[in-house]
Protein backbone atom coordinates (compact mmCIF):
# COMPACT_ATOMS: atom_id res chain seq x y z
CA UNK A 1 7.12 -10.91 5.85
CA UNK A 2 8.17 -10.37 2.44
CA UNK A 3 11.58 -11.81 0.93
CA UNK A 4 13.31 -11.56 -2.49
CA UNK A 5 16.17 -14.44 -3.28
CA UNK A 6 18.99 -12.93 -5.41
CA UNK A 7 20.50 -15.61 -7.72
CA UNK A 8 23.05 -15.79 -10.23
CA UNK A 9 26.31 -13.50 -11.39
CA UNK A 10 24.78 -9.80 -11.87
CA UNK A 11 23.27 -7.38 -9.01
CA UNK A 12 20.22 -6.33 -9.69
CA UNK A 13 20.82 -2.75 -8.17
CA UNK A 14 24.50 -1.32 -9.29
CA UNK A 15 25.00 -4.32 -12.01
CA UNK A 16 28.36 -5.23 -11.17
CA UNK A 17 29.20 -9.06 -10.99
CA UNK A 18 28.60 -10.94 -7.41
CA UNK A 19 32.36 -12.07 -6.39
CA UNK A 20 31.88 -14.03 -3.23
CA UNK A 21 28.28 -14.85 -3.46
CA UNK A 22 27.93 -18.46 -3.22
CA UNK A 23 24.53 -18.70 -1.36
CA UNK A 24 21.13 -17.03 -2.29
CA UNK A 25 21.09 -13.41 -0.97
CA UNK A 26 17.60 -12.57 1.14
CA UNK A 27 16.40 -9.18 1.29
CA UNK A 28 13.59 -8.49 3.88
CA UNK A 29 11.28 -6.36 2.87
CA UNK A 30 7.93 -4.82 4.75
CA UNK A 31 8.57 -5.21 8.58
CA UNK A 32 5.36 -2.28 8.60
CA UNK A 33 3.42 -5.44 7.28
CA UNK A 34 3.69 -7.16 10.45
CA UNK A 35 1.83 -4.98 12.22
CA UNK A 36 -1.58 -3.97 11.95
CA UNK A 37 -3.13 -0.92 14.22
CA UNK A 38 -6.61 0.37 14.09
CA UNK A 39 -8.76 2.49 16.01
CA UNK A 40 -12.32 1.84 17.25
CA UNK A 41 -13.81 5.60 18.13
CA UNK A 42 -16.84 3.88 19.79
CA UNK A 43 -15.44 1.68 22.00
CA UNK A 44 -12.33 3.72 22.76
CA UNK A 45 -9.76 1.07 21.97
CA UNK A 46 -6.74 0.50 19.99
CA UNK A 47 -6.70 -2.79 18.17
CA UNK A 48 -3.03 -4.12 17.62
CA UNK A 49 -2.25 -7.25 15.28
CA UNK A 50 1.16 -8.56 15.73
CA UNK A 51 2.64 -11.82 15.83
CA UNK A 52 5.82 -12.24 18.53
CA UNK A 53 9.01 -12.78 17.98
CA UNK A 54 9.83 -13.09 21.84
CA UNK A 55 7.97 -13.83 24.81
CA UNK A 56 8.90 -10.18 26.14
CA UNK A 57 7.25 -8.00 23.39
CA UNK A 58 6.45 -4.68 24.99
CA UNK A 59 4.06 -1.96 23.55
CA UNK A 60 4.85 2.08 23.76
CA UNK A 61 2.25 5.01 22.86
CA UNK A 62 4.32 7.99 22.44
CA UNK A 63 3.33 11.61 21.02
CA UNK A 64 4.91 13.06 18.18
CA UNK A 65 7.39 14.80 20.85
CA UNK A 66 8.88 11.53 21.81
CA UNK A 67 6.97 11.26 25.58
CA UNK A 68 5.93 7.61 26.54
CA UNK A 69 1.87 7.93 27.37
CA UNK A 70 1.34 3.93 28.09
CA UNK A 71 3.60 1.10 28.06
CA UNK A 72 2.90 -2.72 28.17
CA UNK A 73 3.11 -6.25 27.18
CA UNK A 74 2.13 -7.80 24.01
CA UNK A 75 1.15 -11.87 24.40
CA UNK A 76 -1.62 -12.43 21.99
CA UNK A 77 -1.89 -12.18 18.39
CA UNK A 78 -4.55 -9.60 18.65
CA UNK A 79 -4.24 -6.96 21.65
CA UNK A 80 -6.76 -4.04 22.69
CA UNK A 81 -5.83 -1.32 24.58
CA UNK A 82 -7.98 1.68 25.90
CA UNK A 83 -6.87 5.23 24.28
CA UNK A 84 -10.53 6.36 26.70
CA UNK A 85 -7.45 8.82 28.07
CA UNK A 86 -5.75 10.42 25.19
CA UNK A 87 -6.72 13.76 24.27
CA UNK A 88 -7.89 14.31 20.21
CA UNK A 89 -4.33 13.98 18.44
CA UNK A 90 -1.81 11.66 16.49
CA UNK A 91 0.24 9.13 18.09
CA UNK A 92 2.92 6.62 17.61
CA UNK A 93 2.53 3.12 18.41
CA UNK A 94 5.82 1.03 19.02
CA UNK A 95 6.34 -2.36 19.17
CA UNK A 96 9.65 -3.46 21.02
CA UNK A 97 10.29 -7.46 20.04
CA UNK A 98 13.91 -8.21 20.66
CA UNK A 99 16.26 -6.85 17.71
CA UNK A 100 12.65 -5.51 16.37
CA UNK A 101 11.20 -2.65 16.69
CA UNK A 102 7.79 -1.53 14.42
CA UNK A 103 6.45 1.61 14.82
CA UNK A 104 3.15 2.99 13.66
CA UNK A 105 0.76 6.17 13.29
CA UNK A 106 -2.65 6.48 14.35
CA UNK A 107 -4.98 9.08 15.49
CA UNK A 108 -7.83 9.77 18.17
CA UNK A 109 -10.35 11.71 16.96
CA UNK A 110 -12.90 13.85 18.78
């Protein structure tokens, strides 16, 4: 995770003077970086890397149409999951972690 402190009297974006800023302002920046999806062709798999937030982080493979194709739990750091049944396409792999929720692309090739 990626965060920027803001300091002093200007802001950076429109330049008008903080009023009521008396703390450091953090922006967060990158929630894609926390997670990490790759596809294995050989074996079949999907290989997620994602650190939780929760104990009840739950995985969704959608299509680009919005259908759910698998669902499950995430409760390791790295997770493989067999795409052996998906036909030749591009997918959408969601993370649900609490108030989070990461999605990424991948595809299955032929």
């Amino acid at each position: 995770m990626r965060s920027f402190l803001f300091y002093g009297d200007r802001n950076p974006i429109g330049h008008e003077p903080y009023t009521a800023l008396k703390t450091p302002l953090t922006m967060i920046v990158g929630l894609q970086d926390l997670l990490k999806v790759r596809t294995d062709l050989v074996s079949k798999q999907v290989h997620v890397r994602y650190r939780s937030k929760t104990q009840r982080t739950i995985f969704d493979i959608c299509d680009y149409c919005g259908r759910i194709l698998k669902s499950g739990n995430i409760s390791r750091l790295d997770t493989s999951i067999s795409i052996a049944d998906l036909a030749p396409d591009s997918y959408i792999f969601l993370i649900l972690d609490g108030d989070r929720a990461i999605s990424r692309r991948f595809t299955v090739r032929a």
